[in-house]
Protein backbone atom coordinates (compact mmCIF):
# COMPACT_ATOMS: atom_id res chain seq x y z
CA UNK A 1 0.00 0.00 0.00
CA UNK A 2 1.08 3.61 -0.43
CA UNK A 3 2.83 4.83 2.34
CA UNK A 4 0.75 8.11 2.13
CA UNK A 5 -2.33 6.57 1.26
CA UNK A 6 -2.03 3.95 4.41
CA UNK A 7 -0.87 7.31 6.94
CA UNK A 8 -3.89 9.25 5.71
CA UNK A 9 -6.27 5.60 6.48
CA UNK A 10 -4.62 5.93 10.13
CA UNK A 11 -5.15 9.53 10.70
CA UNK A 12 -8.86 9.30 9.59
CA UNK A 13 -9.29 6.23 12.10
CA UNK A 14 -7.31 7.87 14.66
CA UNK A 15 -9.49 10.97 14.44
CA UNK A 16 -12.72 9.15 14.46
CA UNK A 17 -11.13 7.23 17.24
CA UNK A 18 -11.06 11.30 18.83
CA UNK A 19 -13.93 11.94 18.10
CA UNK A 20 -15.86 9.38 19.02
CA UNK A 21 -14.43 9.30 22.58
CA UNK A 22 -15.02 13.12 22.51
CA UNK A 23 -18.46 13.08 21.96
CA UNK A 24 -18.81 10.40 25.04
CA UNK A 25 -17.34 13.03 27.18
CA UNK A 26 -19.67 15.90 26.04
CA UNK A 27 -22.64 13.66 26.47
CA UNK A 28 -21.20 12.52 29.70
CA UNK A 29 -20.92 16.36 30.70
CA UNK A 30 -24.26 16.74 29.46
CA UNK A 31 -25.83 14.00 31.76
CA UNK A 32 -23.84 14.80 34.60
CA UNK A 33 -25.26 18.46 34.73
CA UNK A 34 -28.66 17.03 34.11
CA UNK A 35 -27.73 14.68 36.90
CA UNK A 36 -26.61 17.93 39.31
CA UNK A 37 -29.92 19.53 38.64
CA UNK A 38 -31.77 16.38 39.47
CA UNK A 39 -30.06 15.98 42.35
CA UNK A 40 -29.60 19.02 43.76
CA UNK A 41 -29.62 19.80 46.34
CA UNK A 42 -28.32 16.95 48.09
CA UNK A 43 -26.44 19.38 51.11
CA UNK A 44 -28.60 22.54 52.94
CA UNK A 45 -28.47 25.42 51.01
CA UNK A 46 -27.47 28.39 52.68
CA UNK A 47 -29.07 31.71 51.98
CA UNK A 48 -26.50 34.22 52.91
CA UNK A 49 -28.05 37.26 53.95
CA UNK A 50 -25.83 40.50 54.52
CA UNK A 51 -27.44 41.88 57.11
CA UNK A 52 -28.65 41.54 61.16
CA UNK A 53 -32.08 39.47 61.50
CA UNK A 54 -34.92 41.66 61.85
CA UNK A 55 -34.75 44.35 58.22
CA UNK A 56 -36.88 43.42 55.01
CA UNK A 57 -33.83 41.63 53.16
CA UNK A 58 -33.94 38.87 56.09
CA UNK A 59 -37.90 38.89 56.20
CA UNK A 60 -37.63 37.60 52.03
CA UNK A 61 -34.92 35.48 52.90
CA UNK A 62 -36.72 33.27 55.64
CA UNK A 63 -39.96 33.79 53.17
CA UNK A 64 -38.57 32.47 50.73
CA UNK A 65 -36.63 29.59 52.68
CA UNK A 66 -39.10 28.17 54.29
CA UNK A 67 -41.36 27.39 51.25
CA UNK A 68 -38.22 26.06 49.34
CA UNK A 69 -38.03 23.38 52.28
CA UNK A 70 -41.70 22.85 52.09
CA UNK A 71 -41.67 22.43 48.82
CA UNK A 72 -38.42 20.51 47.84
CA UNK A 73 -38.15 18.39 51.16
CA UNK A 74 -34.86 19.57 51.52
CA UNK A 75 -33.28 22.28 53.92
CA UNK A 76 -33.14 25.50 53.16
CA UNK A 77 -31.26 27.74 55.89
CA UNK A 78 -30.52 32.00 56.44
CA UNK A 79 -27.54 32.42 57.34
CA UNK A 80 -27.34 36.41 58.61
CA UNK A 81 -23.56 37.68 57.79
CA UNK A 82 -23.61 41.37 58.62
CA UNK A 83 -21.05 43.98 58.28
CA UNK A 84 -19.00 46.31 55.75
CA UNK A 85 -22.46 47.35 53.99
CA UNK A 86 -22.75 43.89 52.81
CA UNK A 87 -19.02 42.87 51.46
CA UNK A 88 -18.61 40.80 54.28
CA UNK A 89 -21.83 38.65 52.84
CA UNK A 90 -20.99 39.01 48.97
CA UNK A 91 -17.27 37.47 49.41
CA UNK A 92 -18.11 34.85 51.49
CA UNK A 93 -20.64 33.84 48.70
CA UNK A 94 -17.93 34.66 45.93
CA UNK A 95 -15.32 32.25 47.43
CA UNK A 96 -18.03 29.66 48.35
CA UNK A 97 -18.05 26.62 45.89
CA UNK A 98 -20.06 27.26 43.47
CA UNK A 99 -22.39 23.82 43.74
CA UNK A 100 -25.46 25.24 44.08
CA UNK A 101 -25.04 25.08 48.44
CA UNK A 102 -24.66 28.86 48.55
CA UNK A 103 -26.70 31.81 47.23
CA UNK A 104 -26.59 35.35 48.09
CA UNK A 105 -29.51 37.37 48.88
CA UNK A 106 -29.29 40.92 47.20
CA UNK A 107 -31.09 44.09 47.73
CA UNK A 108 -31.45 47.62 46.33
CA UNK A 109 -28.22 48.42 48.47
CA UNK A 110 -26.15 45.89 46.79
CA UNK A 111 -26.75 47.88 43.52
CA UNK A 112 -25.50 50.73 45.16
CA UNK A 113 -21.81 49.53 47.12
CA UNK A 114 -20.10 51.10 44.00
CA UNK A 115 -21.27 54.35 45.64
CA UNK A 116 -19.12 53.46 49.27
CA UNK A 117 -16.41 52.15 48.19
CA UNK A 118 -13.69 52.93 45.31
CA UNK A 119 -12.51 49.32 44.83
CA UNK A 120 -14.95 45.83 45.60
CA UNK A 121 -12.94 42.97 46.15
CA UNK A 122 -15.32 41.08 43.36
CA UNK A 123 -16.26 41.80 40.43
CA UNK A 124 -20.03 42.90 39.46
CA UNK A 125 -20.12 41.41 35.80
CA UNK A 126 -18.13 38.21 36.79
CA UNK A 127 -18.27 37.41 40.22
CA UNK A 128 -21.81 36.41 40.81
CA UNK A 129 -24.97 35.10 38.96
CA UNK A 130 -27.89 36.54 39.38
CA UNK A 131 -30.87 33.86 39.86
CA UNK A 132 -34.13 35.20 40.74
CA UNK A 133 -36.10 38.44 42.28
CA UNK A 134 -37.64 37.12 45.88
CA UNK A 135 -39.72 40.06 46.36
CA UNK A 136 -40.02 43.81 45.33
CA UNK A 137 -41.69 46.68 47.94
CA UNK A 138 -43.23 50.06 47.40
CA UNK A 139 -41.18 52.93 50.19
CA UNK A 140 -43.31 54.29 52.81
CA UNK A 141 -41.93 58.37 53.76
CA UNK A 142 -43.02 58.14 57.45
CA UNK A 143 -42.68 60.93 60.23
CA UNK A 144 -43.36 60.70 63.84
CA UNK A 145 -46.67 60.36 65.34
CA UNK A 146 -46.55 63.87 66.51
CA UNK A 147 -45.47 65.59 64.08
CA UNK A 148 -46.86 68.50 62.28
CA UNK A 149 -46.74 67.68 59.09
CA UNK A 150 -50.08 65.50 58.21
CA UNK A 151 -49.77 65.50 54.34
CA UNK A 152 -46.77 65.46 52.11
CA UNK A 153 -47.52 69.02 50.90
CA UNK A 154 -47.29 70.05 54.23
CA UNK A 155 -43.64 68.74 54.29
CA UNK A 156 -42.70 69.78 51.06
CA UNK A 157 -44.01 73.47 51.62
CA UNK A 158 -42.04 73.68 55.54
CA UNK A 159 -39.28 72.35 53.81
CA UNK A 160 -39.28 74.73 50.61
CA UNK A 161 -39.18 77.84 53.65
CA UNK A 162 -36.64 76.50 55.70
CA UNK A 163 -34.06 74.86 53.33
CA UNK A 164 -32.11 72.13 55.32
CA UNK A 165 -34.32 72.26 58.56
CA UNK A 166 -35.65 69.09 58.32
CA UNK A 167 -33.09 66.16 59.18
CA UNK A 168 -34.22 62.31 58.06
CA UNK A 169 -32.35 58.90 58.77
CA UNK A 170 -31.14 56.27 57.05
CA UNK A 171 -29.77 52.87 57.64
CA UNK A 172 -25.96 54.53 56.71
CA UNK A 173 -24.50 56.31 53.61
CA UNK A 174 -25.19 55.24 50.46
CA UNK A 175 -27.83 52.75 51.92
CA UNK A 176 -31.28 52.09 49.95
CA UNK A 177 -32.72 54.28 52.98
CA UNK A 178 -30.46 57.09 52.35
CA UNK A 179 -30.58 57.06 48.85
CA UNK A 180 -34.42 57.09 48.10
CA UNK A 181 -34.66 60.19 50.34
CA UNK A 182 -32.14 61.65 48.79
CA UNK A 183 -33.80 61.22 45.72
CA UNK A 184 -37.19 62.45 47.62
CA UNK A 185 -35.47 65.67 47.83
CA UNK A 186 -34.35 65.98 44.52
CA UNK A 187 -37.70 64.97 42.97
CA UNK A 188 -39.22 67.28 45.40
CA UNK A 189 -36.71 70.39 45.27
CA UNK A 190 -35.74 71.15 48.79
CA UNK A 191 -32.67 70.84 50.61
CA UNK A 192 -32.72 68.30 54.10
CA UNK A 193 -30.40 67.42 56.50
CA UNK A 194 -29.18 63.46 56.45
CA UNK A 195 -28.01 61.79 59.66
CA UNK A 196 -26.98 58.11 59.10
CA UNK A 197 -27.50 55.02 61.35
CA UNK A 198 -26.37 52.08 62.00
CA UNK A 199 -29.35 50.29 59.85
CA UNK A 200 -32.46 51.57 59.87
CA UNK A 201 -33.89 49.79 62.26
CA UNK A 202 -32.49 52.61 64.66
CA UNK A 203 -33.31 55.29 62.15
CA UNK A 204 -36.72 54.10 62.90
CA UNK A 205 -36.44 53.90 66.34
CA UNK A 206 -35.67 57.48 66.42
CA UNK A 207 -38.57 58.67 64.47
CA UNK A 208 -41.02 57.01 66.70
CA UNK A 209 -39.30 58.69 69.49
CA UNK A 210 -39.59 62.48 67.95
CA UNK A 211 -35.52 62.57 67.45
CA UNK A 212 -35.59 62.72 64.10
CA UNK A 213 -38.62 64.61 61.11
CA UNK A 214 -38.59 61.41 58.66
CA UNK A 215 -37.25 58.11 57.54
CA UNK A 216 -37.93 56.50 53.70
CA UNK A 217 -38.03 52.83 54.44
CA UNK A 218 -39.53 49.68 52.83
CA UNK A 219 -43.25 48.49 53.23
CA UNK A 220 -42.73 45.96 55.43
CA UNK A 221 -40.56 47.98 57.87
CA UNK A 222 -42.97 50.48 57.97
CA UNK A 223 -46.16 49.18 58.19
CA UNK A 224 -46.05 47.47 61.63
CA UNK A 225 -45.75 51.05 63.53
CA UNK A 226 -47.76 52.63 61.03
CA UNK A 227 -50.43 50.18 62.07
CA UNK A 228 -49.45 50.85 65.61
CA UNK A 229 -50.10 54.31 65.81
CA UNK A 230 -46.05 55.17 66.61
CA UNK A 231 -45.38 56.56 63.68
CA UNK A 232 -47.44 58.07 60.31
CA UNK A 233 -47.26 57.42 57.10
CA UNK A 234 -47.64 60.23 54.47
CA UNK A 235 -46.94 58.94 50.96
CA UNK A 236 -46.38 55.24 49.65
CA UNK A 237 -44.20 54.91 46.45
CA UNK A 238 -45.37 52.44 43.34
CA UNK A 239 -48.96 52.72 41.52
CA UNK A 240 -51.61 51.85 44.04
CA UNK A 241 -51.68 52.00 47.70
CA UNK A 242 -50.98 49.07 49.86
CA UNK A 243 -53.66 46.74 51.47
CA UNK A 244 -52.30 47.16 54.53
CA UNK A 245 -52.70 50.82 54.58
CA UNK A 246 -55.44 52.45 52.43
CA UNK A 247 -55.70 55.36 53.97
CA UNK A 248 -52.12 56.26 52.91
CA UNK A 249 -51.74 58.10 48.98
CA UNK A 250 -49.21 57.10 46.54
CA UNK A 251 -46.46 60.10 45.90
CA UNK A 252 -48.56 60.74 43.17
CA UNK A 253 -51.41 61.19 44.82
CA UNK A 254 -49.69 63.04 47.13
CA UNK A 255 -48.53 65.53 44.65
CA UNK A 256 -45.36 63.95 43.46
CA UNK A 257 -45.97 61.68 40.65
CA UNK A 258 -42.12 61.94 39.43
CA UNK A 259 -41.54 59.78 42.71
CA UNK A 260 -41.37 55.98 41.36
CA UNK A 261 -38.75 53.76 43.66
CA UNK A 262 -39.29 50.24 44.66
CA UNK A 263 -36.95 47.98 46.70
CA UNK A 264 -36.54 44.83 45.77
CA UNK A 265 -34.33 41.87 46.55
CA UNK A 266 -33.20 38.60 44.78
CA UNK A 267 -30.74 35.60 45.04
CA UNK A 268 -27.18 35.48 43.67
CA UNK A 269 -25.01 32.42 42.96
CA UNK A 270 -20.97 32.31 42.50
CA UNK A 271 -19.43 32.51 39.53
CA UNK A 272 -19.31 28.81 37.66
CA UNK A 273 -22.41 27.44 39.55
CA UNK A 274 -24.02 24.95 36.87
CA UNK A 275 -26.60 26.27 34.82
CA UNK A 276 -29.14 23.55 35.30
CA UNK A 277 -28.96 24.10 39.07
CA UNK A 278 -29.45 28.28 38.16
CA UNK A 279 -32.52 27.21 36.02
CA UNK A 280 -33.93 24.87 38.85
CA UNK A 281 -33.50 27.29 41.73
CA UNK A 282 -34.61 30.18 39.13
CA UNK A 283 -37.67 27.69 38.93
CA UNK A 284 -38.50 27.63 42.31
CA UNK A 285 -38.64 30.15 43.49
CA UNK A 286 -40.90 31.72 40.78
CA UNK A 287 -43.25 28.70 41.69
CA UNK A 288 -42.86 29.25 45.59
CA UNK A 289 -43.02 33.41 46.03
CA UNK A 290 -45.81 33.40 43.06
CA UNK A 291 -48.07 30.60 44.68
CA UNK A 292 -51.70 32.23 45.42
CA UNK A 293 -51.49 32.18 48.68
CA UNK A 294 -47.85 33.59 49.11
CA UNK A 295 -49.22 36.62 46.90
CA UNK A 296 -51.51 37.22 49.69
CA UNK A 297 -49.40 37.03 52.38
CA UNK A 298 -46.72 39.36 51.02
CA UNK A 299 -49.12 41.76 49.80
CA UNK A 300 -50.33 42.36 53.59
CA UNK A 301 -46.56 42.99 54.26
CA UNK A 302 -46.33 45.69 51.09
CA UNK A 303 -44.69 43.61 49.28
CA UNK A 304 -44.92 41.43 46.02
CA UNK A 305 -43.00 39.53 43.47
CA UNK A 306 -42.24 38.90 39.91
CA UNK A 307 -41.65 36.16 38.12
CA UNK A 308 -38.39 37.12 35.56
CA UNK A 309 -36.10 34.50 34.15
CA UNK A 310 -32.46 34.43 34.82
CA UNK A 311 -31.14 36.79 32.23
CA UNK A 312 -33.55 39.38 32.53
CA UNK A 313 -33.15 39.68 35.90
CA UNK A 314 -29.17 39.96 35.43
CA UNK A 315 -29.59 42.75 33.08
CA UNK A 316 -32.14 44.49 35.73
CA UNK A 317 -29.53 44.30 38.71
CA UNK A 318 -26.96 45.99 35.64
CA UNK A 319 -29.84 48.36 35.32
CA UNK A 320 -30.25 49.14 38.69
CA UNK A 321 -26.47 49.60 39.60
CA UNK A 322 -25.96 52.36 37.09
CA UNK A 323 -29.59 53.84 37.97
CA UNK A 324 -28.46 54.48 41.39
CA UNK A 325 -24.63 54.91 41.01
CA UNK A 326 -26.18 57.76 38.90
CA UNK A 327 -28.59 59.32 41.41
CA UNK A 328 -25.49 58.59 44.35
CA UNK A 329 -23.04 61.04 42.43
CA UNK A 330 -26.21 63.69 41.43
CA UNK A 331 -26.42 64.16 44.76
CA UNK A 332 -22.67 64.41 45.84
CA UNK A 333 -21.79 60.80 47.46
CA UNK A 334 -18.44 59.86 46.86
CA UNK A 335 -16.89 56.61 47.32
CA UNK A 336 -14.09 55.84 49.95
């Protein structure tokens, strides 16, 4: 046989030879995901939360937990990680392995830590996945029980006449809290004072107690005293006012209809986290948070949810990070 006829017979065998046992791994990789997914989870999955028990992000995470478990049989757990504005949380989750046993929960603050600090120690585009919205809420501007001011026009007007008399809290710079009345100011043109705690769970302490004129703060933060006659509610933000307080106008309603923020909060997986497993947990919790009866729990609490696919949602957290990264350096914040 020709010698170049009978190396050219080899190399095709060899290479069919490749390809053949190429193919078996790709369909091996193939099942195996499939397999993960199917599997999965077969450890407790931890819901890392970035913040002290007790605040809105850790009232969707145990929401949300506790019908996974219910509905999957298996064990969902909240695992509160507090500290640095939420870095603390995010790299923990970053450097987890990424098996599907470790998910983030985000917020409208974690769209805005390019606002604190100069440099993250992870990446936004790259580091994380983002798998599903848990809930959204409508803001609540609340003042204290006693105070003057009984309508938001009656706010807005004081605080047109006396430019930077009015002081209101937040749960620390460049937090959702501070932020959204920031942008209440803006939106409303007049000048206030801001004086940051730690979390606004102690902002809100203060307002009930007279210290401070206002606090912007999720639905389900705010309801509870609103209900309880500690503090008042003068303006809910979103289209229609809340079930759980009727007697409360929209900002548009009020007389601000340029006035449209709403918090909301999701799950994040590390970087290299199997897409099946995404998918699934994508899956559920689109099945869990929109069940019938879930919708009518959350909507007593303000809040609600919406069922978006994976990549949407991605490109809505990108959305939301330059949103507010924009309104942070409108108003002056500057990163450390």
């Amino acid at each position: 046989m020709n010698y170049r006829l009978k190396t050219s017979i080899i190399c095709r065998r060899a290479l069919s030879r490749g390809l053949f046992v190429l193919s078996l791994g790709l369909l091996s990789g193939h099942a195996h995901a499939a397999d993960s997914a199917a599997d999965w989870p077969s450890v407790p999955v931890r819901l890392v939360v970035p913040y002290a028990p007790g605040g809105t992000t850790d009232y969707a995470a145990r929401q949300v937990a506790q019908k996974l478990s219910e509905t999957t049989g298996k064990t969902f757990i909240v695992e509160n990680k507090s500290g640095a504005s939420g870095t603390i949380a995010t790299q923990d989750v970053v450097r987890s392995k990424p098996d599907g046993s470790s998910f983030l929960v985000t917020d409208t603050t974690y769209a805005m830590l390019p606002l604190s600090f100069a440099k993250l120690p992870w990446d936004y585009e790259h580091d994380l996945i983002h798998v599903a919205e848990i809930i959204e809420t409508p803001l609540v501007l609340v003042v204290p029980e006693k105070s003057p001011f009984k309508t938001l026009a009656d706010l807005i007007a004081y605080a047109k006449n006396n430019p930077g008399a009015l002081n209101f809290g937040s749960g620390g710079p460049a937090s959702s809290t501070h932020l959204a009345a920031e942008m209440f100011a803006s939106e409303a043109s007049i000048k206030m004072s801001h004086i940051p705690y730690r979390g606004a769970g102690a902002a809100l302490a203060d307002v009930m107690a007279g210290q401070i004129d206002l606090l912007v703060t999720a639905a389900p933060t705010a309801i509870p005293p609103v209900q309880g006659g500690r503090v008042r509610a003068l303006a809910v933000s979103g289209d229609q006012r809340l079930e759980s307080l009727p007697d409360v106008p929209t900002f548009a309603q009020a007389g601000l209809p340029s006035y449209q923020v709403i918090n909301w909060f999701g799950l994040a997986a590390p970087k290299g986290t199997p897409e099946p497993i995404v998918e699934k947990m994508n899956s559920l919790v689109n099945e869990v948070m929109g069940d019938a009866k879930m919708q009518q729990l959350m909507a007593r609490q303000g809040a609600g949810h919406r069922s978006v696919a994976v990549k949407p949602f991605g490109e809505y957290v990108r959305q939301q990070v330059t949103f507010w990264t924009d309104i942070g350096r409108r108003v002056g914040i500057k990163p450390e």
